[in-house]
C-alpha atoms as a PDB file:
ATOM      1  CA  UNK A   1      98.745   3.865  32.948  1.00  0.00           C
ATOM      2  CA  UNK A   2     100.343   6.789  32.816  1.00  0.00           C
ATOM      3  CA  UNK A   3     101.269   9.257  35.761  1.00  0.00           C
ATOM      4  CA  UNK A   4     100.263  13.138  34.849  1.00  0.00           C
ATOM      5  CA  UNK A   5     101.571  16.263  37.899  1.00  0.00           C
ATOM      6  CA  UNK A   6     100.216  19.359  37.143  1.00  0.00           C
ATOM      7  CA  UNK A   7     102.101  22.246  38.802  1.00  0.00           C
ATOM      8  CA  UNK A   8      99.977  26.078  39.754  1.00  0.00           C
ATOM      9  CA  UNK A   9     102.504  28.593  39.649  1.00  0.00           C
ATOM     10  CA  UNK A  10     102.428  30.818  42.920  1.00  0.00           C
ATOM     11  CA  UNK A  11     102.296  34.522  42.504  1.00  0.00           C
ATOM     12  CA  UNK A  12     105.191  36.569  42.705  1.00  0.00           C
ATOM     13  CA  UNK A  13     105.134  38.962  45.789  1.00  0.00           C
ATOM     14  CA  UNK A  14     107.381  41.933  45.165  1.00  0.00           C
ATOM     15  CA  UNK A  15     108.777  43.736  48.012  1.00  0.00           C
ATOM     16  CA  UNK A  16     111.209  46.223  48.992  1.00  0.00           C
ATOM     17  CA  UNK A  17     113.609  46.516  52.138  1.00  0.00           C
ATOM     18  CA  UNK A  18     114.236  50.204  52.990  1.00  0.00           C
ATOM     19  CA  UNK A  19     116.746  51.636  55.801  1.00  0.00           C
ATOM     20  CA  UNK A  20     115.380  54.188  57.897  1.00  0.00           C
ATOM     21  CA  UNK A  21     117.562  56.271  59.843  1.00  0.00           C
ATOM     22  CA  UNK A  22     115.951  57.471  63.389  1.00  0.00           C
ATOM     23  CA  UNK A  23     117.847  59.719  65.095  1.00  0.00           C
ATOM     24  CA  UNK A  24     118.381  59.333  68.855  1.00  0.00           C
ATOM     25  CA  UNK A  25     116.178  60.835  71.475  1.00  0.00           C
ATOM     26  CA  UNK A  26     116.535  61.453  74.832  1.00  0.00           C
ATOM     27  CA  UNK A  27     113.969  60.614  77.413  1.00  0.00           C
ATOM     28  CA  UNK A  28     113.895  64.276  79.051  1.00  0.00           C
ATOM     29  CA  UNK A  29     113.195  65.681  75.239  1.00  0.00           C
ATOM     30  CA  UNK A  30     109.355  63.191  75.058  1.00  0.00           C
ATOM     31  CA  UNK A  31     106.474  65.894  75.578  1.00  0.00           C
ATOM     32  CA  UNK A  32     104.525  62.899  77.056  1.00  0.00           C
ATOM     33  CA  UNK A  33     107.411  62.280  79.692  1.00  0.00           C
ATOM     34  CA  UNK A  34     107.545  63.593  83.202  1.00  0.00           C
ATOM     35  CA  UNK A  35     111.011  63.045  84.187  1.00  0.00           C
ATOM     36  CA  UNK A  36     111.482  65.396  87.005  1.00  0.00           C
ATOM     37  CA  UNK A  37     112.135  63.161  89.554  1.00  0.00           C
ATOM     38  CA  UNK A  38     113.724  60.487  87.631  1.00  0.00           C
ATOM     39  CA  UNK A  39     116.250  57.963  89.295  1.00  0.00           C
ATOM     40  CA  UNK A  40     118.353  54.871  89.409  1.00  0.00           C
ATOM     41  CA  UNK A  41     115.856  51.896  89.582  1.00  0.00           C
ATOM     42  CA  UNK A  42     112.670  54.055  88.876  1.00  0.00           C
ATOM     43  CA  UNK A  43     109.698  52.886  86.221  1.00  0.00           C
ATOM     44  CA  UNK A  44     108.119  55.390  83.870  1.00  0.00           C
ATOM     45  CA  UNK A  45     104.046  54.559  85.141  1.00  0.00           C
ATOM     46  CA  UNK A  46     101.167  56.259  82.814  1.00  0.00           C
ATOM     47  CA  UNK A  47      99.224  58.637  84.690  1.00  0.00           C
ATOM     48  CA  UNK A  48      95.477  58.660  82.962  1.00  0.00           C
ATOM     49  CA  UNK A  49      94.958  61.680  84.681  1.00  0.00           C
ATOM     50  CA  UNK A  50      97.907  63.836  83.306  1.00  0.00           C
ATOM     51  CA  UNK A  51      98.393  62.029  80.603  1.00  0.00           C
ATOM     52  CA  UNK A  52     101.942  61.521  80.728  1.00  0.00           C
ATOM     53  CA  UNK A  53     104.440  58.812  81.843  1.00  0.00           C
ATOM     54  CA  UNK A  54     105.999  59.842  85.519  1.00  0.00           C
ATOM     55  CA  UNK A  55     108.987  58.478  87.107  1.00  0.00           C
ATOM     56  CA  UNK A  56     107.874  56.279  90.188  1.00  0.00           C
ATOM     57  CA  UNK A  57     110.200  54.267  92.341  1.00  0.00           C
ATOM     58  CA  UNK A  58     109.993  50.532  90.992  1.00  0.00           C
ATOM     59  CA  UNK A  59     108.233  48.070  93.646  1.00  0.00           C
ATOM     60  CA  UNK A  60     108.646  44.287  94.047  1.00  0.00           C
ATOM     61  CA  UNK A  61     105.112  43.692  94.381  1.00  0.00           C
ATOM     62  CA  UNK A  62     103.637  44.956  90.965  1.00  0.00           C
ATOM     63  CA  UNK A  63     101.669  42.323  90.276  1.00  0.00           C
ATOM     64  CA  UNK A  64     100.801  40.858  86.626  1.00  0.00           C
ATOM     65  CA  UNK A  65     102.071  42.864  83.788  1.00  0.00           C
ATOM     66  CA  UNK A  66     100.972  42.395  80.575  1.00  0.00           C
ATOM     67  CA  UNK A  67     102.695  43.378  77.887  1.00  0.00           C
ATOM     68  CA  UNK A  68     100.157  42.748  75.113  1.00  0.00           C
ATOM     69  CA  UNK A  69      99.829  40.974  72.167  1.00  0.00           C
ATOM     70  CA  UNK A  70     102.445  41.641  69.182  1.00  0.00           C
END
């Protein structure tokens, strides 16, 4: 009795690797930013109202933070 393997060849995937170069930014030069009253230690907090981030001074009790799924 003889033993016969037959092999499917996988597709090829062809893909290309490209370096993009983003220049620097600083946090004063975001439109969406409100860095006024930025400080040492402070968060950036979305305000829904003004819809921009604001500097706020960080707290220990901030509860659960999700960061989201990625």
């Amino acid at each position: 009795m003889a033993l016969r393997v037959t092999a499917n060849a996988q597709p090829s995937i062809n893909t290309t690797v490209r370096k993009v170069n983003i220049p620097s930014v600083n946090l004063e030069q975001l439109k969406n930013v409100d860095s006024a009253d930025l400080e040492d230690g402070y968060t950036l907090v979305y305000d829904a109202a003004t819809e921009k981030w604001v500097a706020q001074a960080a707290t220990t009790n901030v509860g659960n933070i999700d960061g989201g799924t990625f």
